[in-house]
Protein backbone atom coordinates (compact mmCIF):
# COMPACT_ATOMS: atom_id res chain seq x y z
CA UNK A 1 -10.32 45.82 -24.69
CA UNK A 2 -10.16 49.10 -22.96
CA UNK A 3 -9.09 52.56 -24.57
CA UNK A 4 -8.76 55.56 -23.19
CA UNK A 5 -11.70 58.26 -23.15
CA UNK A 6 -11.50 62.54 -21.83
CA UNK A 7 -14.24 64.63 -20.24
CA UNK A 8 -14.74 67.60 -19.86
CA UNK A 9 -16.80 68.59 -16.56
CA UNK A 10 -17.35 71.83 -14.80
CA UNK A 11 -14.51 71.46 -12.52
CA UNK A 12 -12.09 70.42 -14.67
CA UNK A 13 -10.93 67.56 -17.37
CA UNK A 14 -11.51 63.89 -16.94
CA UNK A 15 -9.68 60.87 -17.98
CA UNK A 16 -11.72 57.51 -17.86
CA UNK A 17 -11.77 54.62 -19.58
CA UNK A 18 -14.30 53.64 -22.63
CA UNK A 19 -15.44 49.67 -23.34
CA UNK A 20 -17.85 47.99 -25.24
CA UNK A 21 -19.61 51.43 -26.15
CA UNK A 22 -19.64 52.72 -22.62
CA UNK A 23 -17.26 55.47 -21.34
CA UNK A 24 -16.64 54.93 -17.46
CA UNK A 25 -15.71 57.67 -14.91
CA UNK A 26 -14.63 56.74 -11.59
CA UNK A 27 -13.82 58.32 -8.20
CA UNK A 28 -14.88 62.13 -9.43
CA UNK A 29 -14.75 64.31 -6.30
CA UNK A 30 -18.33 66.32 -5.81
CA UNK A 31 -17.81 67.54 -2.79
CA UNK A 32 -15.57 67.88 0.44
CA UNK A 33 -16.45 68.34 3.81
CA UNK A 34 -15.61 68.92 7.49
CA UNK A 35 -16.29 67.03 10.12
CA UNK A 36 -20.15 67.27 11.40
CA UNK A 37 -20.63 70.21 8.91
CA UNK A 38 -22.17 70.70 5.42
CA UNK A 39 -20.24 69.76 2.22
CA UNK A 40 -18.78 72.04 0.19
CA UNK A 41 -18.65 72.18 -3.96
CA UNK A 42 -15.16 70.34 -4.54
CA UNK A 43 -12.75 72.76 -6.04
CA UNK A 44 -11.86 72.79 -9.68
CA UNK A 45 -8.83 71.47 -11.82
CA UNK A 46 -6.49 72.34 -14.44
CA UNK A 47 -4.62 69.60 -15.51
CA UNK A 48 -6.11 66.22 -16.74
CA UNK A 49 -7.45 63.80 -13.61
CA UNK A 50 -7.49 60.48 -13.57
CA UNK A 51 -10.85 58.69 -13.37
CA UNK A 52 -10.06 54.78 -13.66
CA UNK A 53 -10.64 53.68 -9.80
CA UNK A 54 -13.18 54.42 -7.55
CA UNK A 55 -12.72 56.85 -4.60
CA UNK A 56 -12.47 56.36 -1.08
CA UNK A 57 -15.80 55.20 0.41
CA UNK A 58 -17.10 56.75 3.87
CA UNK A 59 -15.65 55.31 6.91
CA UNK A 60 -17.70 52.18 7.88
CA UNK A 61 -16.92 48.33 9.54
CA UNK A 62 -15.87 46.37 6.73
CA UNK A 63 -17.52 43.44 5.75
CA UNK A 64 -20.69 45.27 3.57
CA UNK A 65 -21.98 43.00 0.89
CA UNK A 66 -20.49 42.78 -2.80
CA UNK A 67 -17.89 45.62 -2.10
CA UNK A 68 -13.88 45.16 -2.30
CA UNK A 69 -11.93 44.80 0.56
CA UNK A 70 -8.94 46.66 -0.97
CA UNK A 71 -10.88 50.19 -1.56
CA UNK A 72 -9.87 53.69 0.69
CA UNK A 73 -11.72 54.16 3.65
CA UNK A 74 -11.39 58.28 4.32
CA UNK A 75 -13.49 61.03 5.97
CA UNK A 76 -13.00 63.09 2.59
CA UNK A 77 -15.16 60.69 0.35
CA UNK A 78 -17.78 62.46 -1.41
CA UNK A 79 -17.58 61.39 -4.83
CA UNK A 80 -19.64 60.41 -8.05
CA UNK A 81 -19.02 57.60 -10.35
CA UNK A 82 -20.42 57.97 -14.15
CA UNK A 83 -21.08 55.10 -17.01
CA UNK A 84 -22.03 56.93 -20.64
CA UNK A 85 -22.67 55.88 -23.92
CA UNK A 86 -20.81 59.04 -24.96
CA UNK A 87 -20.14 62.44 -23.87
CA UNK A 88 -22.23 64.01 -26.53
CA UNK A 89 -26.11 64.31 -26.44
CA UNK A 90 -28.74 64.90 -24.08
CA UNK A 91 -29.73 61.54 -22.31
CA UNK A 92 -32.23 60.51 -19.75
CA UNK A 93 -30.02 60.29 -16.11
CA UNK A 94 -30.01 57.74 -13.26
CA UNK A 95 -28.73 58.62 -10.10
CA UNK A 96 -28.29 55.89 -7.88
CA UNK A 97 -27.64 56.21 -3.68
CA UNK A 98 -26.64 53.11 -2.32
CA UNK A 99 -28.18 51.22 0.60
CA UNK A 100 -26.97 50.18 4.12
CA UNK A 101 -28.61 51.19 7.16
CA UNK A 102 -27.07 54.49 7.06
CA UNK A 103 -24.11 52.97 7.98
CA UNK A 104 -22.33 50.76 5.41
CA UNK A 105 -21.90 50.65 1.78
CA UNK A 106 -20.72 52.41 -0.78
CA UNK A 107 -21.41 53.59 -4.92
CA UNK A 108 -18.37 50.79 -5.80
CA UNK A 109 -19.96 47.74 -5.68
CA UNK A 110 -20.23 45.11 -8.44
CA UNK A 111 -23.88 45.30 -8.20
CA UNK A 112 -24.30 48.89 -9.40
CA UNK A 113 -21.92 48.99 -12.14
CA UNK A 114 -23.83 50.54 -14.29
CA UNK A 115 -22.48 49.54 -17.65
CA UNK A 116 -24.88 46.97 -18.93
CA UNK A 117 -27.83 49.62 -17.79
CA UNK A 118 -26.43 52.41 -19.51
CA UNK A 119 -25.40 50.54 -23.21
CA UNK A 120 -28.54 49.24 -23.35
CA UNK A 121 -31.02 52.12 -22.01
CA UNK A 122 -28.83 54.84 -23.75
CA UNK A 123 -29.15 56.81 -20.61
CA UNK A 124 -25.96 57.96 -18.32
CA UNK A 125 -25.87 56.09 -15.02
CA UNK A 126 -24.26 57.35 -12.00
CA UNK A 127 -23.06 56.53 -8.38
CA UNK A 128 -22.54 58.43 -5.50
CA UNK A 129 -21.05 58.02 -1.97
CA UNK A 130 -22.36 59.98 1.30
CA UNK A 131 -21.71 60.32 4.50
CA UNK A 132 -22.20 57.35 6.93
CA UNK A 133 -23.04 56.34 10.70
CA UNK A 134 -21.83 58.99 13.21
CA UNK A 135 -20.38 61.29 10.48
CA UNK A 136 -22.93 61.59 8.16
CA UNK A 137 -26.15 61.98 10.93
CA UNK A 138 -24.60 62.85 14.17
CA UNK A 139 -27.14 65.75 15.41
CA UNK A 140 -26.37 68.70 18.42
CA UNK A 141 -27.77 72.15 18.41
CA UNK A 142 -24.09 73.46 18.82
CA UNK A 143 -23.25 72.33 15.49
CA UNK A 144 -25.41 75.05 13.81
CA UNK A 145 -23.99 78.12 12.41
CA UNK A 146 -26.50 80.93 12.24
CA UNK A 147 -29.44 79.12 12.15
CA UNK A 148 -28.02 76.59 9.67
CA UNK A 149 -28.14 72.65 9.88
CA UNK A 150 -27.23 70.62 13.01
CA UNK A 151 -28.00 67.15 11.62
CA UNK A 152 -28.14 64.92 8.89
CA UNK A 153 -24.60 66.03 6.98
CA UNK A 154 -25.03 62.44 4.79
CA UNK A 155 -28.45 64.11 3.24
CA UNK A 156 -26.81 67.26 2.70
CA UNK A 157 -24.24 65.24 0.61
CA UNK A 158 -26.66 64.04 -1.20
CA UNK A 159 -27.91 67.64 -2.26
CA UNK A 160 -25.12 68.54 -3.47
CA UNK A 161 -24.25 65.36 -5.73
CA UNK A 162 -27.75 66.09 -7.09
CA UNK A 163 -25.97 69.77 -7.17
CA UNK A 164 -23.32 68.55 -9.43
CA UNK A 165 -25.26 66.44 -11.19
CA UNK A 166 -27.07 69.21 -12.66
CA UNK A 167 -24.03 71.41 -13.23
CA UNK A 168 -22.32 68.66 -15.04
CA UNK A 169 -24.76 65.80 -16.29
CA UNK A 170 -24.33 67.70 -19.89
CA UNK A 171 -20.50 66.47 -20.31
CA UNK A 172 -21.30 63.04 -19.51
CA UNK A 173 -23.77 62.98 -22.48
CA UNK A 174 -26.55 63.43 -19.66
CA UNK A 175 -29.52 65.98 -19.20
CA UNK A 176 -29.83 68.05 -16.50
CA UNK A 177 -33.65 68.49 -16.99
CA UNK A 178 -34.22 64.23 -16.76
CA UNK A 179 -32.71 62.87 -14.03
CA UNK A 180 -33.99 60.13 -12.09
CA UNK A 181 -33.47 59.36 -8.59
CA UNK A 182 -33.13 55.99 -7.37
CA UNK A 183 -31.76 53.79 -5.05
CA UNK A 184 -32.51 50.64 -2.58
CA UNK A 185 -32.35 49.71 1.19
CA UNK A 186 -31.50 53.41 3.00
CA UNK A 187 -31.04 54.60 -0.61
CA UNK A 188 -34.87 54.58 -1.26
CA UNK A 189 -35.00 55.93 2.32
CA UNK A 190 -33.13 58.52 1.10
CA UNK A 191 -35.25 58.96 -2.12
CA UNK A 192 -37.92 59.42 -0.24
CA UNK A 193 -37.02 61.63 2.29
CA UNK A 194 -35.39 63.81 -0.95
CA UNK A 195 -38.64 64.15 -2.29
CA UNK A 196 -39.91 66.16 1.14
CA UNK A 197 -37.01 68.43 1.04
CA UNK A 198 -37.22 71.99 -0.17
CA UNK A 199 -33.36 71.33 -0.47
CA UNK A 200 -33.19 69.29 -3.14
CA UNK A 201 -36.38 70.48 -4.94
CA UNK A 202 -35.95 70.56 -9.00
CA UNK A 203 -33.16 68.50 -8.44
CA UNK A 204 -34.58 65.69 -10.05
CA UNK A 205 -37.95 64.71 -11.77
CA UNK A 206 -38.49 61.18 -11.08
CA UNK A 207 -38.21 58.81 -8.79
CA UNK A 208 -37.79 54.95 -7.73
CA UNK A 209 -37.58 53.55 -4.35
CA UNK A 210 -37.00 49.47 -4.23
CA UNK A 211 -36.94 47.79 -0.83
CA UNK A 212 -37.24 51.11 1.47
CA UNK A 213 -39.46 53.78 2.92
CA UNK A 214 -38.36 57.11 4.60
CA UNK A 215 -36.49 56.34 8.05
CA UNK A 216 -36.07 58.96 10.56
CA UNK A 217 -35.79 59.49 14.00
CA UNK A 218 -36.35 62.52 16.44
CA UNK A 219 -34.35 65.09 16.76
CA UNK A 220 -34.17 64.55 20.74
CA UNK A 221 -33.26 60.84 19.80
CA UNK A 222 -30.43 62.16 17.69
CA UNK A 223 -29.23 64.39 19.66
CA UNK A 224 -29.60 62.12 23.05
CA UNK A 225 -27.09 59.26 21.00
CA UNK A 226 -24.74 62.33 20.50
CA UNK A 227 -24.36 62.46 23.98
CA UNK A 228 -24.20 58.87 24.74
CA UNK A 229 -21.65 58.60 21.68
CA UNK A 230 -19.71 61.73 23.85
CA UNK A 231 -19.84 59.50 27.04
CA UNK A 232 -18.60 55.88 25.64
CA UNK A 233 -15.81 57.41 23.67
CA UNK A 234 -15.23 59.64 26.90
CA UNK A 235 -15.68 62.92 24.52
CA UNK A 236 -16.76 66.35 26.96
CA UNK A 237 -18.01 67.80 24.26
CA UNK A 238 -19.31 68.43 20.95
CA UNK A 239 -15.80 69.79 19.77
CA UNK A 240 -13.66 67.50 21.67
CA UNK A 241 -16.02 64.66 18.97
CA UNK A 242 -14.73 66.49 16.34
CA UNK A 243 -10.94 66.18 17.00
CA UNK A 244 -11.78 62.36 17.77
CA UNK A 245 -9.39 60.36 15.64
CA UNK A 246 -11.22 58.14 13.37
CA UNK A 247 -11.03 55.04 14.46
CA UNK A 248 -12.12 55.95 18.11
CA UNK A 249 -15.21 57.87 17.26
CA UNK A 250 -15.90 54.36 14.92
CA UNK A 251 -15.55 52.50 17.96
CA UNK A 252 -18.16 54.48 20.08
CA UNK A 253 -20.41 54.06 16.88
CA UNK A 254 -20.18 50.50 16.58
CA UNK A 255 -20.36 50.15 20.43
CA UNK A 256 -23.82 52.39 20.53
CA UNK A 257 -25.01 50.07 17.36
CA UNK A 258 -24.30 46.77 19.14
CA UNK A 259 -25.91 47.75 22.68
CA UNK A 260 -28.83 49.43 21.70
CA UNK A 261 -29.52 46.80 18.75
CA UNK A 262 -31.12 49.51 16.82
CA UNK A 263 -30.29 51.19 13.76
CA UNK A 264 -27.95 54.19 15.56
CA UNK A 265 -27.34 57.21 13.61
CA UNK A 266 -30.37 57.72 10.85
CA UNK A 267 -31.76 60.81 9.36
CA UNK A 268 -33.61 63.77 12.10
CA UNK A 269 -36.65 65.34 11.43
CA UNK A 270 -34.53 68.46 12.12
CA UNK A 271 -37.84 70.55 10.84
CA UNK A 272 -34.41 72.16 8.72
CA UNK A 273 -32.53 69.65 6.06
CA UNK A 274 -35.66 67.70 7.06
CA UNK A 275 -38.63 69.80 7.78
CA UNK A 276 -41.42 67.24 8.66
CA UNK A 277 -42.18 63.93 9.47
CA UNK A 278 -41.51 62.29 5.71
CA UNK A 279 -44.75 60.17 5.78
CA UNK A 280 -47.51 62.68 6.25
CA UNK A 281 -45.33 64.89 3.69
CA UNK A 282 -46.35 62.99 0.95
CA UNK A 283 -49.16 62.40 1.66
CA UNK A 284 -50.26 66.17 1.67
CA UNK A 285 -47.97 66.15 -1.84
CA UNK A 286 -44.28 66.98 -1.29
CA UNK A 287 -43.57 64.62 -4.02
CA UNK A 288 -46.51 66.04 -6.08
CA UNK A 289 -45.21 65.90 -9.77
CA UNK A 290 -42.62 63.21 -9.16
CA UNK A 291 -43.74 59.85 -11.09
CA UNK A 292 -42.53 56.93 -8.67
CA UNK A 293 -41.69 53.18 -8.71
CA UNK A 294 -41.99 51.61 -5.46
CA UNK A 295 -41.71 47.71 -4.63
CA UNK A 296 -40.31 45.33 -2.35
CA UNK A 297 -39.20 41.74 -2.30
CA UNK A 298 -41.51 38.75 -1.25
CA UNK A 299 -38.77 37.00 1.00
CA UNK A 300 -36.91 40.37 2.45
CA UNK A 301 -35.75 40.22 6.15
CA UNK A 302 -34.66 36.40 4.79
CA UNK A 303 -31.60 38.30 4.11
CA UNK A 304 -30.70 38.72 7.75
CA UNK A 305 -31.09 35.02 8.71
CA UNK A 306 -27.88 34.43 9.09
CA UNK A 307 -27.40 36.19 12.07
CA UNK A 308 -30.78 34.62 13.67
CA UNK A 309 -29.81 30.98 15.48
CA UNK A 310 -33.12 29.75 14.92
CA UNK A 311 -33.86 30.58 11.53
CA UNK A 312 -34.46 26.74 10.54
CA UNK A 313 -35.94 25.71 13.92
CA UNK A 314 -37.96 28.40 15.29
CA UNK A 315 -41.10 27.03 17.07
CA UNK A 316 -44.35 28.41 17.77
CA UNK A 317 -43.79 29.60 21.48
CA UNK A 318 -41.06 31.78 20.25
CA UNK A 319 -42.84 32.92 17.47
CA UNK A 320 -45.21 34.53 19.64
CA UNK A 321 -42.81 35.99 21.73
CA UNK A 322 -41.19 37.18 18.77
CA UNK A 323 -44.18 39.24 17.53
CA UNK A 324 -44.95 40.56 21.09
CA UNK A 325 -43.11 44.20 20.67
CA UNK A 326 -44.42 44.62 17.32
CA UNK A 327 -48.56 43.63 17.67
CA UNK A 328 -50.95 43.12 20.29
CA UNK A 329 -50.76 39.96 22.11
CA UNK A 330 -54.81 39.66 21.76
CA UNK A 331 -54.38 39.11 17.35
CA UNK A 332 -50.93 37.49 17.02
CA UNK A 333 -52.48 34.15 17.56
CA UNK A 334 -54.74 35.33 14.62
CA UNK A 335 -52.28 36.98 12.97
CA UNK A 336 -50.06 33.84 12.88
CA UNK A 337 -53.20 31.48 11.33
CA UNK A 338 -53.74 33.98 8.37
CA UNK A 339 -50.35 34.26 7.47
CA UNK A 340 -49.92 30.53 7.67
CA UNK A 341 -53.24 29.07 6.56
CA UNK A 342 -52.64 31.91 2.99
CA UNK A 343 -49.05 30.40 3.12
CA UNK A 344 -50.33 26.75 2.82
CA UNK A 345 -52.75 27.18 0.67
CA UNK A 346 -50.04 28.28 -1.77
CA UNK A 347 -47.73 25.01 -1.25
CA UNK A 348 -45.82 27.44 0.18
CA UNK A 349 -43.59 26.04 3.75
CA UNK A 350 -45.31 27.40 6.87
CA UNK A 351 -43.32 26.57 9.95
CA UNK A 352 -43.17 28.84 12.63
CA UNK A 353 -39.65 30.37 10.78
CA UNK A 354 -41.68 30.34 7.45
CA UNK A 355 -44.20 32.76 9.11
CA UNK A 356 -41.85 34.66 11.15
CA UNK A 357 -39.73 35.92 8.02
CA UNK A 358 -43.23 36.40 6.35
CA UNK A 359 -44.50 38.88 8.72
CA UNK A 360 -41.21 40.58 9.06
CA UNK A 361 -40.89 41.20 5.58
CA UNK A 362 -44.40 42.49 5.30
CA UNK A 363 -43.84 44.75 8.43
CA UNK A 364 -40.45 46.11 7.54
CA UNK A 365 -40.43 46.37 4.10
CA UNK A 366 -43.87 46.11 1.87
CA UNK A 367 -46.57 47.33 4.52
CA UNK A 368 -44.87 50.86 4.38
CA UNK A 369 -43.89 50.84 1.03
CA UNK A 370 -47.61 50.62 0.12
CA UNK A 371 -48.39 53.09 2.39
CA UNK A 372 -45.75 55.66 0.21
CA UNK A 373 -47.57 54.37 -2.82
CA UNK A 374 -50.98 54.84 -1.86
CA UNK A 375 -49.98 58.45 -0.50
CA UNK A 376 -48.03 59.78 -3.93
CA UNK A 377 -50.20 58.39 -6.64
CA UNK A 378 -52.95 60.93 -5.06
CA UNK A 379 -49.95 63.24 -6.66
CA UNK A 380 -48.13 61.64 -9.25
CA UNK A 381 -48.42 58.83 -11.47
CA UNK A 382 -47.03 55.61 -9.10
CA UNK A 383 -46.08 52.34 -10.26
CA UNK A 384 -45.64 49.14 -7.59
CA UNK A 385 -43.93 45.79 -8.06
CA UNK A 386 -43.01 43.00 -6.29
CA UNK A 387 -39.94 40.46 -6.64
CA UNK A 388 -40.19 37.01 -6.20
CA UNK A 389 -37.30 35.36 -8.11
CA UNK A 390 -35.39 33.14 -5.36
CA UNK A 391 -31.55 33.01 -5.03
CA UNK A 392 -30.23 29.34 -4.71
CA UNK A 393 -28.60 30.12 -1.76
CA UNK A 394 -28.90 28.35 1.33
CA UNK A 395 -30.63 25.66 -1.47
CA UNK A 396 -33.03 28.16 -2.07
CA UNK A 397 -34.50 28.92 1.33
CA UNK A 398 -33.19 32.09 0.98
CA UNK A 399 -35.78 32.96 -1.56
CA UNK A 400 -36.29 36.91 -3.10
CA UNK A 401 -34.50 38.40 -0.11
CA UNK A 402 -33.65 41.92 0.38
CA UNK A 403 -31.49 43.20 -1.95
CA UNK A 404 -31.58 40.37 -4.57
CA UNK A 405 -33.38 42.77 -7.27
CA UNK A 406 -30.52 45.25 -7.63
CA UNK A 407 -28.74 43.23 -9.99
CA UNK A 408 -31.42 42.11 -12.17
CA UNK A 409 -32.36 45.88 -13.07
CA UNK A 410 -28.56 46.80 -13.43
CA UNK A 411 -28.19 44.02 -15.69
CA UNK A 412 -25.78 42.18 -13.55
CA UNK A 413 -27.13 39.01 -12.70
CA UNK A 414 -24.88 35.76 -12.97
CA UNK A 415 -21.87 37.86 -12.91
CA UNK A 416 -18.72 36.26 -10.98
CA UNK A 417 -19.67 36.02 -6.85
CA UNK A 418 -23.30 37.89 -7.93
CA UNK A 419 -24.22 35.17 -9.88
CA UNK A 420 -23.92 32.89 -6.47
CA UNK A 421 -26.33 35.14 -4.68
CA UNK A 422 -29.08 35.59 -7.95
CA UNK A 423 -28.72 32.63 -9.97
CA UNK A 424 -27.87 32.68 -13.85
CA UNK A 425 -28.83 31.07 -17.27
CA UNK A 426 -31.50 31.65 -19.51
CA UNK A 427 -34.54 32.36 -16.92
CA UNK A 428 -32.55 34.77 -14.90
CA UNK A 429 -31.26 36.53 -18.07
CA UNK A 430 -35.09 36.75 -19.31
CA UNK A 431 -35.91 38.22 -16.06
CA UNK A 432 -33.26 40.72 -16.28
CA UNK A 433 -34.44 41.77 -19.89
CA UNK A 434 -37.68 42.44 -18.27
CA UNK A 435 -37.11 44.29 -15.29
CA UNK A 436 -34.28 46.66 -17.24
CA UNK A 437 -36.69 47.16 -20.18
CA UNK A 438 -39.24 48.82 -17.59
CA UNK A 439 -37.21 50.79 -15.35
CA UNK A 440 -35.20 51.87 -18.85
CA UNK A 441 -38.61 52.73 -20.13
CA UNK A 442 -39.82 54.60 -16.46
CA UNK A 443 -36.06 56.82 -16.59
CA UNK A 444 -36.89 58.14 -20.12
CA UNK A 445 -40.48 58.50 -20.28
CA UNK A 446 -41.63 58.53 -16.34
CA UNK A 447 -44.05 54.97 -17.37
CA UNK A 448 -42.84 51.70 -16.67
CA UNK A 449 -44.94 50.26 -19.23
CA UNK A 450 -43.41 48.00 -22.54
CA UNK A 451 -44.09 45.96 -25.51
CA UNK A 452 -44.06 43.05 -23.44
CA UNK A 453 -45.68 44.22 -19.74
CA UNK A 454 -48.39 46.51 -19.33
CA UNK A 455 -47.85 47.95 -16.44
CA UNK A 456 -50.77 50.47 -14.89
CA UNK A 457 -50.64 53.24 -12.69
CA UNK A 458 -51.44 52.26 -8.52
CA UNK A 459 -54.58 52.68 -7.14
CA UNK A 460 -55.13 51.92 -3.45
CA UNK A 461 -58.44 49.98 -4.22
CA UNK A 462 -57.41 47.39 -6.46
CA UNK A 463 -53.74 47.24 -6.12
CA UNK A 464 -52.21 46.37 -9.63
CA UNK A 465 -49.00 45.09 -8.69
CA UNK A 466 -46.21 43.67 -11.50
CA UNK A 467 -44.52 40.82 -10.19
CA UNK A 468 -41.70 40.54 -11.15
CA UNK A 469 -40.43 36.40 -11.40
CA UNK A 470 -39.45 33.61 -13.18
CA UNK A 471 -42.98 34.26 -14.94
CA UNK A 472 -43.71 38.07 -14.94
CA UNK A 473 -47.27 39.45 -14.85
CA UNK A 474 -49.52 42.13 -13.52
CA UNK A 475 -51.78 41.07 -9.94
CA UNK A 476 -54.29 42.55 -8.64
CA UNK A 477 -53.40 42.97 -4.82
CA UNK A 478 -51.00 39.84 -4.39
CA UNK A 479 -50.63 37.82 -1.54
CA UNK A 480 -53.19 40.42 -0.23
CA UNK A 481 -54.41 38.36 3.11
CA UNK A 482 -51.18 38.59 5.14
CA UNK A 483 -50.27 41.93 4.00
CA UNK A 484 -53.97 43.00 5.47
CA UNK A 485 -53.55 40.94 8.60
CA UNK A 486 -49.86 42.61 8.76
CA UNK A 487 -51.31 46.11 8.47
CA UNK A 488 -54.55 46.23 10.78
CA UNK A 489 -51.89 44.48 13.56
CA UNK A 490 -49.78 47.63 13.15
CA UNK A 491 -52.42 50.01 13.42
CA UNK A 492 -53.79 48.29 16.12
CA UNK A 493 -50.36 48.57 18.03
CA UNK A 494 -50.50 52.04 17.24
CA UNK A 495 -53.69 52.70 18.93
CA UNK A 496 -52.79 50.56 21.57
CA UNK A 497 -49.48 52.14 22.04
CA UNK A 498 -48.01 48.44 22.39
């Protein structure tokens, strides 16, 4: 049964509600902010507020995964949600930024309540909204004031939760000086690109990125999908984007998403907010100091399968075609025969849709997180894992797709419509001890390792890996074949210029 529970933060008193030895904030404004323009420190209050429901989420299509239908959409929706085991004390803090292509999502859903984390880790856990799409990365030199930003408002959000969190971690039982950042999808993204910014420098101390590397884009690009954004929604100007009602600057958005079948409106390398290329960054230490997790999932693009008609029947011919933008047309045929000859010897299914997903997941997702990790342990002790617990959908061919981890390390798993997607009983339970245990142990001591799995720092040469799965355990470079055949095809392409 719930009771009743006060804050006290910075800005003013909270009211929340307290359960099963957690104390739950919801909906706490950090921030507000104009349109295409940096946030501002939300103002202060006198009387008690109330903190039972979540805030309004940034303006998005509806339909993201695992979040209500029935929560605010509004341009004004920078705000933080907190679960604590009191208000008292100094605990280790977990920031979390949601994922979603920089364009959905939100720090509501089921999948990041943070209660089960918190109770048993002792830590405070907390949730943020930013910024999304066209109003949190819409980029044009006339939007800078005295040689201030002109892009990426959503990352600027960011710095100032991480702002707030320091100014009031300590009356959510939290410390200031321990806070780790994490997040999945565009949140790790985010991570990432955090960890390059002299922004949000001291901000926070470590670090985990699941299922994500930094994403950016040019600032040209950005600014040339401003003006195409000014042209479908028939805009003159910067300005005249600004006084756009809502739902017709969405509409250009969306339109600009569907035709160009891209990503749309990421983070800039505005050499500002964001002053270099992310990738190189760390790699000459801008995260130096910052002890990292990084992973991905064995089955990730699997996820998007649903929108691919040939997911189940995909033959050879397209295959190749497929692959043709991505690698040289002289190795895919080779390319192809690694990935399924490692596949098979496995007892692993290696049609043509089998290998497609295979190399997707490798190219999207673990080929460039392994490229982070190899570049920050040269600065700060790193830590890599890899999923490979299956959800039963689809009868299991969906397998450890992207995003399936979340609720195993927020101690979620099995829970109402979340159990559908990850399973439940006794092995995913046991799995769920096992992945909280370490990232609880990583958040208050910056090493993954416990009683029960060793877990070493990376090192590009041998490539301990903990996999994470219905039987946990530490690999030296897993399924290492197709992840090198995935690789030297990139870097191929890239000398190429395919």
């Amino acid at each position: 049964m719930s009771e009743s529970c006060i804050a006290h933060s910075a800005l003013g008193p909270l009211a929340g509600t307290a359960r099963d030895g957690v104390e739950v904030y919801l909906g706490i404004p950090y921030a507000t902010a104009d349109r295409f323009a940096p946030p501002m420190a939300a103002d202060g209050w006198d009387d008690v507020r109330d903190a039972t429901a979540f805030g309004p989420i940034a303006p998005q299509k509806p339909g993201a995964h695992f979040q209500s239908p029935t929560l605010m959409i509004d341009e004004q929706c920078l705000s933080a949600n907190v679960w604590t085991p009191g208000t008292t004390g100094a605990r280790p803090v977990m920031v979390w930024i949601h994922g979603g292509s920089f364009r959905n999502g939100s720090g509501a859903s089921p999948l990041y309540d943070g209660a089960a984390l918190a109770a048993r880790g002792d830590i405070v856990v907390i949730t943020i909204n930013y910024r999304l799409g066209a109003l949190g990365f819409l980029a044009h030199p006339s939007l800078s004031t005295n040689g201030g930003p002109q892009a990426n408002w959503g990352m600027l959000d960011l710095v100032e939760a991480l702002r707030w969190v320091q100014r009031n971690a300590g009356a959510f039982g939290g410390d200031p000086g321990d806070v780790t950042l994490a997040g999945e999808s565009a949140g790790a993204s985010a991570v990432s690109l955090l960890c390059t910014m002299p922004a949000a420098a001291g901000l926070f101390h470590k670090a985990i990125a699941q299922s994500g590397s930094p994403l950016t884009t040019s600032l040209s690009r950005a600014i040339d999908l401003t003006a195409r954004l000014m042209a479908v929604t028939g805009a003159t100007d910067v300005a005249a984007l600004g006084d756009l009602p809502l739902e017709r600057l969405l509409a250009g958005q969306y339109e600009l998403e569907t035709a160009a079948h891209d990503l749309g409106f990421i983070p800039a390398v505005d050499h500002t907010v964001i002053p270099s290329l992310p990738t190189p960054a760390l790699a000459n230490g801008a995260g130096a100091g910052i002890p990292t997790i990084i992973g991905s999932n064995v089955d990730e693009f699997k996820l998007w399968a649903g929108e691919d008609p040939h997911s189940r029947d995909l033959e050879d011919a397209q295959l190749r075609t497929r692959l043709e933008p991505n690698f040289p047309a002289s190795e895919i045929d080779a390319l192809i025969d690694t990935v399924r000859s490692t596949r098979t010897r496995r007892g692993e299914p290696s049609g043509a849709n089998e290998v497609y997903y295979a190399i997707e997941s490798e190219r999207l997702f673990r080929v460039p997180a392994l490229h982070i990790a190899d570049h920050q342990s040269a600065h700060a002790p790193t830590f890599v894992y890899l999923f490979g617990w299956g959800s039963p959908i689809m009868d299991g061919w969906l397998g450890s797709c992207h995003g399936l981890e979340i609720a195993f390390m927020f101690g979620n798993q099995g829970r109402g419509d979340i159990g559908e997607f990850t399973g439940s009983g006794p092995a995913a339970d046991a799995l769920a001890d096992e992945m909280m245990a370490a990232w609880i142990a990583f958040i208050r001591t910056g090493n993954p390792s416990t009683a029960a799995l060793a877990w070493p720092t990376h090192d590009p040469a041998t490539r301990p890996t903990m996999v994470f799965d219905r039987t946990s355990r530490l690999e030296l470079a897993p399924r290492d074949e197709e992840r090198t055949a995935v690789d030297t095809g990139l870097r191929q392409a890239e000398t190429t210029g395919n």
